[in-house]
N, C-alpha and C. Protein backbone atom coordinates (compact mmCIF):
# COMPACT_ATOMS: atom_id res chain seq x y z
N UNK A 1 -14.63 -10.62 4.29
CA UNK A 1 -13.38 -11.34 4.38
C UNK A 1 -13.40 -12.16 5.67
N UNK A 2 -12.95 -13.44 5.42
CA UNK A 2 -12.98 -13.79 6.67
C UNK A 2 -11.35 -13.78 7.52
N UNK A 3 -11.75 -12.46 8.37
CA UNK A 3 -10.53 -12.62 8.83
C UNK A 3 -9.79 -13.30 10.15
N UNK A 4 -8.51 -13.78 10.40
CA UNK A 4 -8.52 -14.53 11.62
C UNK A 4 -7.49 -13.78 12.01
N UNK A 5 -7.06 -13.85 13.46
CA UNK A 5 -5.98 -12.91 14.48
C UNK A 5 -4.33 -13.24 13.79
N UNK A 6 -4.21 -14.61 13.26
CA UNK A 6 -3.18 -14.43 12.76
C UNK A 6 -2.76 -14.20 11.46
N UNK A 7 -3.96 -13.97 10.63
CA UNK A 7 -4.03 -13.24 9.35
C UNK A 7 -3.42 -11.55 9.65
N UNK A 8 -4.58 -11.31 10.41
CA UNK A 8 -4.12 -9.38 10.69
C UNK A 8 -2.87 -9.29 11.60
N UNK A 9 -1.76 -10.48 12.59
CA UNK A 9 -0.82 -9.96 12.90
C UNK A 9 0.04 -10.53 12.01
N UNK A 10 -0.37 -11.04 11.33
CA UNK A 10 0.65 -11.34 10.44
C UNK A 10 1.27 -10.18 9.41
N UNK A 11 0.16 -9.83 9.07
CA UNK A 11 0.68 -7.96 8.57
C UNK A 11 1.14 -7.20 9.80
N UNK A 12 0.55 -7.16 10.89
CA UNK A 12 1.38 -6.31 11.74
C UNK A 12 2.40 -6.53 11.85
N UNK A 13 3.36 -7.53 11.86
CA UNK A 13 4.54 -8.20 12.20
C UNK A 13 6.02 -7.69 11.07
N UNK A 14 4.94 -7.81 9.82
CA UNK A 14 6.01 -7.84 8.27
C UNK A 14 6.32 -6.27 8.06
N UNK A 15 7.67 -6.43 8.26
CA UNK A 15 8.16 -5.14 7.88
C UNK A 15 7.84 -4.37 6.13
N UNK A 16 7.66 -3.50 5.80
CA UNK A 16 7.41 -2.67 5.07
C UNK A 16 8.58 -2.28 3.66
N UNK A 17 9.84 -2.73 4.92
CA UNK A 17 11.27 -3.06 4.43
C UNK A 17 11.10 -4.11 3.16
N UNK A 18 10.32 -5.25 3.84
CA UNK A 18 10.44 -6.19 3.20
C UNK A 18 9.62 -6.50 1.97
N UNK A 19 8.90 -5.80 1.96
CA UNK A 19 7.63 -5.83 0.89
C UNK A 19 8.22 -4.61 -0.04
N UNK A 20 8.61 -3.17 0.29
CA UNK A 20 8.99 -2.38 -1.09
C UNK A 20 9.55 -2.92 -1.89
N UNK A 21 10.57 -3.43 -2.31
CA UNK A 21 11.70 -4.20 -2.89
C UNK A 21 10.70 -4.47 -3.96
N UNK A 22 9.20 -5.59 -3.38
CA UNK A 22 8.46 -5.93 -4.33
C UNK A 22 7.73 -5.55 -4.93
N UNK A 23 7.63 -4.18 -4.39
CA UNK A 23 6.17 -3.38 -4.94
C UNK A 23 7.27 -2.28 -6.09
N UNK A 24 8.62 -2.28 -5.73
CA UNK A 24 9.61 -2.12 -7.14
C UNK A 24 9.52 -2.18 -7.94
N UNK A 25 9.63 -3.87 -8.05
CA UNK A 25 10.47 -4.87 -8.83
C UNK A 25 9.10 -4.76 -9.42
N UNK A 26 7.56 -4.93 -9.43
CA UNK A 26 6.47 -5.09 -10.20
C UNK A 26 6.52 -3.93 -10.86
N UNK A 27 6.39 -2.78 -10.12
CA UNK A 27 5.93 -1.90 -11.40
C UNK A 27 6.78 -1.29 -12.68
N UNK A 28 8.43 -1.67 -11.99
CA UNK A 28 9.20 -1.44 -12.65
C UNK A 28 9.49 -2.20 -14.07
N UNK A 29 8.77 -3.77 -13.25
CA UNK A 29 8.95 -4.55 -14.89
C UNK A 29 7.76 -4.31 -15.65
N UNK A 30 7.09 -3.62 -15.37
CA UNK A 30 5.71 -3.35 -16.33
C UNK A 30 6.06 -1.68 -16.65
N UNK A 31 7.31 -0.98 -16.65
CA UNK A 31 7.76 0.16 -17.32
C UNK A 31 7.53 1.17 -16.50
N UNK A 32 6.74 1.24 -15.50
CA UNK A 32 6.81 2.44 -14.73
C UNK A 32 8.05 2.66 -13.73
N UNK A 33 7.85 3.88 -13.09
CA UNK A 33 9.08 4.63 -12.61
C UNK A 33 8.80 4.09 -10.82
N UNK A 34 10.29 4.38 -10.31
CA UNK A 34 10.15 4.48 -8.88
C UNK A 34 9.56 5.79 -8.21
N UNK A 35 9.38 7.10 -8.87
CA UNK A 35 9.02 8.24 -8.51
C UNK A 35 7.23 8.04 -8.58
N UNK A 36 6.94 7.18 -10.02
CA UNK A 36 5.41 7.21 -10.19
C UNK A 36 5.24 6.34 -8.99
N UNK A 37 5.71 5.08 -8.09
CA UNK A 37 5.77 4.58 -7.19
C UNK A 37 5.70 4.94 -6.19
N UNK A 38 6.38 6.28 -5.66
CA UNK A 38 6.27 7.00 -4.53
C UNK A 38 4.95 7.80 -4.23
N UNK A 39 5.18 8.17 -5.90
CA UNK A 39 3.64 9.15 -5.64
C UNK A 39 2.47 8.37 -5.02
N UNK A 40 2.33 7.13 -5.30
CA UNK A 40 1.05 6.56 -5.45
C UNK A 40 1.03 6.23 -3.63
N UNK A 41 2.43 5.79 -3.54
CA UNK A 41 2.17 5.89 -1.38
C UNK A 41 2.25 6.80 -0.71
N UNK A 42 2.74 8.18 -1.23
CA UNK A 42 2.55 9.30 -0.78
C UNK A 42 0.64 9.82 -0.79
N UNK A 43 0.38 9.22 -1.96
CA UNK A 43 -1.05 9.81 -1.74
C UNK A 43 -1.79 9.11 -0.49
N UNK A 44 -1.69 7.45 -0.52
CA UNK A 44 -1.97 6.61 0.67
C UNK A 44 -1.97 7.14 1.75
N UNK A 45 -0.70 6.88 2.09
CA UNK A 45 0.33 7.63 3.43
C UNK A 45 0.46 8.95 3.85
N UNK A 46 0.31 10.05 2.92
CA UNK A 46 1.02 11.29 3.55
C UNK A 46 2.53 11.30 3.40
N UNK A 47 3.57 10.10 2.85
CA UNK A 47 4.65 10.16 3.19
C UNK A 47 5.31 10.71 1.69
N UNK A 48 6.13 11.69 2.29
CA UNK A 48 7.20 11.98 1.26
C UNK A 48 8.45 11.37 0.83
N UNK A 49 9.30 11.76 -0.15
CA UNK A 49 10.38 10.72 -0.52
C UNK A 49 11.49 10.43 1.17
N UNK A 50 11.37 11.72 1.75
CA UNK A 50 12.27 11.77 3.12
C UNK A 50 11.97 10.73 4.25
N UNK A 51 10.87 10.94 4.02
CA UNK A 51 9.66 10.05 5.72
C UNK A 51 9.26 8.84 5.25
N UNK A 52 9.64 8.59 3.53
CA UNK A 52 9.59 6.89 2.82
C UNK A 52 10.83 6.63 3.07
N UNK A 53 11.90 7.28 2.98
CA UNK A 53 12.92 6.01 3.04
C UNK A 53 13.32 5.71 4.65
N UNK A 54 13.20 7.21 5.00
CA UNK A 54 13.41 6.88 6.95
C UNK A 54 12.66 5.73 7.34
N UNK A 55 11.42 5.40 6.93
CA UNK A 55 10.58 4.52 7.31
C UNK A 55 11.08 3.11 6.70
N UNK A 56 12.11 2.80 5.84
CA UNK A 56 12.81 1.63 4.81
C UNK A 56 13.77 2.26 5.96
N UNK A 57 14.81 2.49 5.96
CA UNK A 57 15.89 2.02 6.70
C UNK A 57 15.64 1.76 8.21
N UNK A 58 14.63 2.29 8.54
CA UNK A 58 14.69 2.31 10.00
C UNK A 58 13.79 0.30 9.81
N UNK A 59 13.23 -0.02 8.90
CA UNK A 59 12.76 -1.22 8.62
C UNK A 59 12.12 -1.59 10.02
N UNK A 60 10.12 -0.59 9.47
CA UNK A 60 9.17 -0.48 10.47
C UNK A 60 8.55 -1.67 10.25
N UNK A 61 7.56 -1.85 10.77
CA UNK A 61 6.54 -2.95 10.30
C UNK A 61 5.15 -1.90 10.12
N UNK A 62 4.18 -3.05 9.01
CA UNK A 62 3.29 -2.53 8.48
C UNK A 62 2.44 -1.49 9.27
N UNK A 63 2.76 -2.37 10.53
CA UNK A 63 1.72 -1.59 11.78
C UNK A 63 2.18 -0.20 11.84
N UNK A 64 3.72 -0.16 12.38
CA UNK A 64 4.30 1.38 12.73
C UNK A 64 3.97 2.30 11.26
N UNK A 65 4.21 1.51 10.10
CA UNK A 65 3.99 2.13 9.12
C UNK A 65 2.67 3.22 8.69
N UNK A 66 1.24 2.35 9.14
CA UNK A 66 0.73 2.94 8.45
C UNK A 66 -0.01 3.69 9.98
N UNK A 67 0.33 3.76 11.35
CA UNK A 67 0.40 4.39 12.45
C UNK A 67 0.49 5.36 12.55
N UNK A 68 1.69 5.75 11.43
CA UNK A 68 2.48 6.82 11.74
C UNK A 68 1.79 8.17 10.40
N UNK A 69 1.50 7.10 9.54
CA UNK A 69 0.29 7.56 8.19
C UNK A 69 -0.55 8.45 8.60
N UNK A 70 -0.98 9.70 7.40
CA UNK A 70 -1.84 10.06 7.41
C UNK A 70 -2.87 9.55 6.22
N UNK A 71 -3.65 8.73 6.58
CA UNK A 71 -4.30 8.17 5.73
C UNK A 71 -5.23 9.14 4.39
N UNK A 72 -5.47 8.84 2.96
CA UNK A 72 -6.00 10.05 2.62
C UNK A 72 -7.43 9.20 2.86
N UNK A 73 -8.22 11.30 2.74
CA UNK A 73 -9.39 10.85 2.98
C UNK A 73 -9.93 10.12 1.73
N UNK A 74 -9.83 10.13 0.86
CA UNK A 74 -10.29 9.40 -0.36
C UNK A 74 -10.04 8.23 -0.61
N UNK A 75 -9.20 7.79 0.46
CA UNK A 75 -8.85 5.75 0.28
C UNK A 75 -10.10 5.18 0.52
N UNK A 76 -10.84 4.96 1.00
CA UNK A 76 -12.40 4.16 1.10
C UNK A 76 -13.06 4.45 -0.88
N UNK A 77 -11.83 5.01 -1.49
CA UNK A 77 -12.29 5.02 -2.93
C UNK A 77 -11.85 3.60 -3.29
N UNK A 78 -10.92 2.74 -2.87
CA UNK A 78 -10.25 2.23 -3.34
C UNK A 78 -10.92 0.86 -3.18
N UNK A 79 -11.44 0.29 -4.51
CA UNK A 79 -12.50 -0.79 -4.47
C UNK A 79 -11.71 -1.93 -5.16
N UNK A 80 -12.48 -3.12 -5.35
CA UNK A 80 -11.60 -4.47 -6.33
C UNK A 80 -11.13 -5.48 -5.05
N UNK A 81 -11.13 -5.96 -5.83
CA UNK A 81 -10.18 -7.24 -5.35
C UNK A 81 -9.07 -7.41 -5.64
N UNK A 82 -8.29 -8.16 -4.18
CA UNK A 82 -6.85 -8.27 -4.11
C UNK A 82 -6.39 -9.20 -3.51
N UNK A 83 -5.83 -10.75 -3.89
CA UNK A 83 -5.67 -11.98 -3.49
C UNK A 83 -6.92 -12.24 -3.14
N UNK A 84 -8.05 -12.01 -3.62
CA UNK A 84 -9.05 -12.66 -4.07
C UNK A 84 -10.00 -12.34 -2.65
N UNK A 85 -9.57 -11.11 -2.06
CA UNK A 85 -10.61 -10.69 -1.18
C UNK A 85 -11.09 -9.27 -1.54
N UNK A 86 -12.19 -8.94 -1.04
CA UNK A 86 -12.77 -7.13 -1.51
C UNK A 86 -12.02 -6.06 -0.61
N UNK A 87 -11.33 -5.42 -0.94
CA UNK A 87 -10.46 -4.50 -0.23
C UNK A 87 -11.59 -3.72 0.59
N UNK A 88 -12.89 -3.51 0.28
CA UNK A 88 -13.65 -2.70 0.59
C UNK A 88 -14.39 -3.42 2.01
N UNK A 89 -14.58 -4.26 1.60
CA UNK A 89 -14.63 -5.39 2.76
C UNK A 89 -14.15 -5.77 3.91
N UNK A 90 -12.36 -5.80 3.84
CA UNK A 90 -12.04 -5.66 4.76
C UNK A 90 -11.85 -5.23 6.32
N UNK A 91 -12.24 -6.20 7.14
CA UNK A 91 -12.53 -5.51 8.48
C UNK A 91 -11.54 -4.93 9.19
N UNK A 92 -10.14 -5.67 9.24
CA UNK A 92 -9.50 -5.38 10.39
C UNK A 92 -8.61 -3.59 9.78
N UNK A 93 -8.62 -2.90 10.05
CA UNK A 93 -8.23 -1.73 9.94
C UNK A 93 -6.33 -1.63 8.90
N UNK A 94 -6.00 -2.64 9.58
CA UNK A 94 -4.26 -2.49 9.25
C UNK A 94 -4.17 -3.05 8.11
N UNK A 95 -5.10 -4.40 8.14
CA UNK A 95 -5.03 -5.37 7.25
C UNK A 95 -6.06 -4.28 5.81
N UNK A 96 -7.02 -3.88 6.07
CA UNK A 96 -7.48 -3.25 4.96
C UNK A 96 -6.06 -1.66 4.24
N UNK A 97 -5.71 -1.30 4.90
CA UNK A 97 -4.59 -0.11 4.54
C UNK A 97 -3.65 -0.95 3.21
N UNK A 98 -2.81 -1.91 4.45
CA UNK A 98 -1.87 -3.12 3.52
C UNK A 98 -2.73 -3.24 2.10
N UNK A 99 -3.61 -3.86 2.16
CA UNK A 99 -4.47 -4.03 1.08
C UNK A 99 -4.70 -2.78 -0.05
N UNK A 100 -5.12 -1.83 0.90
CA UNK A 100 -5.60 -0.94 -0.37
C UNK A 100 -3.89 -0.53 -0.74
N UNK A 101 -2.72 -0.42 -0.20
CA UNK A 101 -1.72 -0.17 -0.85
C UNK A 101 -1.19 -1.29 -2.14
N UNK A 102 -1.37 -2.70 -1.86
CA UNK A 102 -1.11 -3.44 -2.53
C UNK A 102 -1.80 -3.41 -3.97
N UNK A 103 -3.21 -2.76 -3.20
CA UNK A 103 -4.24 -2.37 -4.65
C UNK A 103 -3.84 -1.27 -5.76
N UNK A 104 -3.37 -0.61 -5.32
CA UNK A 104 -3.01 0.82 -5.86
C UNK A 104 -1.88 0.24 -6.35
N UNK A 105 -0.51 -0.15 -6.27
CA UNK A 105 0.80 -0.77 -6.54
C UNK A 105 -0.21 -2.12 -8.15
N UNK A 106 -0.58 -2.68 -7.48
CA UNK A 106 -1.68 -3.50 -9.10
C UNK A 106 -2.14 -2.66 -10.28
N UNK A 107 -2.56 -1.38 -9.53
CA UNK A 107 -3.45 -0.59 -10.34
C UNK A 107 -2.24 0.30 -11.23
N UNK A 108 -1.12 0.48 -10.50
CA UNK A 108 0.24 1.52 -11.32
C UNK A 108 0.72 0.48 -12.29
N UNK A 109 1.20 -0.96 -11.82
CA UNK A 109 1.64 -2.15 -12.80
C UNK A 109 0.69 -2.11 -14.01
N UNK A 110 -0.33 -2.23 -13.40
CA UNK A 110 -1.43 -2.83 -14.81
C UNK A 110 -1.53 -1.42 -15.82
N UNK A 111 -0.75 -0.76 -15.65
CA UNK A 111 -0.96 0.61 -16.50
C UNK A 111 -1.68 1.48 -16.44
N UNK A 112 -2.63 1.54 -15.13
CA UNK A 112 -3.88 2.91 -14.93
C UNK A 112 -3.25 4.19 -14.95
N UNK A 113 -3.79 5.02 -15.34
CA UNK A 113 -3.01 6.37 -15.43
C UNK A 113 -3.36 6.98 -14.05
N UNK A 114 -1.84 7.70 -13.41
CA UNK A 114 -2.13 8.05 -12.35
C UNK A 114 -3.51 8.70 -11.77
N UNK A 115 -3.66 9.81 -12.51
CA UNK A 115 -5.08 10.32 -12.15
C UNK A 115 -6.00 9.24 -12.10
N UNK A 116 -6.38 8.32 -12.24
CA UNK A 116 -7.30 7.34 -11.67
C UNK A 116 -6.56 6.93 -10.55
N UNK A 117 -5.38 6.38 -10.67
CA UNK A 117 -4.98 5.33 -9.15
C UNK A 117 -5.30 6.18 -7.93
N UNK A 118 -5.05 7.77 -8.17
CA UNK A 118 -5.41 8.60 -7.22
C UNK A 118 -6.53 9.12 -7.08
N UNK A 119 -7.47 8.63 -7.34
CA UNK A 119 -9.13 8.99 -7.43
C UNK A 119 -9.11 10.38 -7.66
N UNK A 120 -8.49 11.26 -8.97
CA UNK A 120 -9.00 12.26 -9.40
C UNK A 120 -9.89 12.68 -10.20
């Protein structure tokens, strides 16, 4: 990927606030649930429904967000492309997380059954 400083603060900057809404509104219009939604950033994150919404109202940015993450060890599973770069690829650390979440949120829309989105 070619990445530049204001590509990766540009995710540091964008609140987390501002992006759920959309990662909603997608999977919801392709029939899935807000709970199958949680699960899939809880596996990411470590975060539960309590420490997801504290993290939405307190309206962190991506950075504090995924800071505060316990990343799982099995995310370096998470391969493909996403806006047309290799998630796997990705160098800058914050900017690859953002990514592989955005990947996983594609992967619940497009209908994968959880046990895959979660590399079981």
């Amino acid at each position: 990927m070619n990445n530049t400083n204001n590509h990766d603060e540009r995710f540091a900057k964008m609140t987390f606030t501002s992006v759920y809404p959309l990662y909603l509104a997608k999977v919801e219009k392709k029939g899935k649930t807000k709970e199958e939604l949680h699960q899939v950033i809880e596996w990411l994150t470590g975060y539960d429904d309590e420490s997801l919404q504290k993290h939405i109202d307190e309206k962190v940015t991506f950075e504090k967000f995924f800071k505060n993450a316990t990343i799982n060890p099995n995310a370096h599973l998470i391969t493909g492309v996403i806006c047309g770069y290799r998630v796997e690829e990705i160098a800058n650390p914050l900017t690859q997380q953002v990514r592989y979440l955005d990947k996983l949120v594609d992967e619940l829309a497009k209908g994968k059954t959880l046990n895959k989105i979660l590399r079981k």
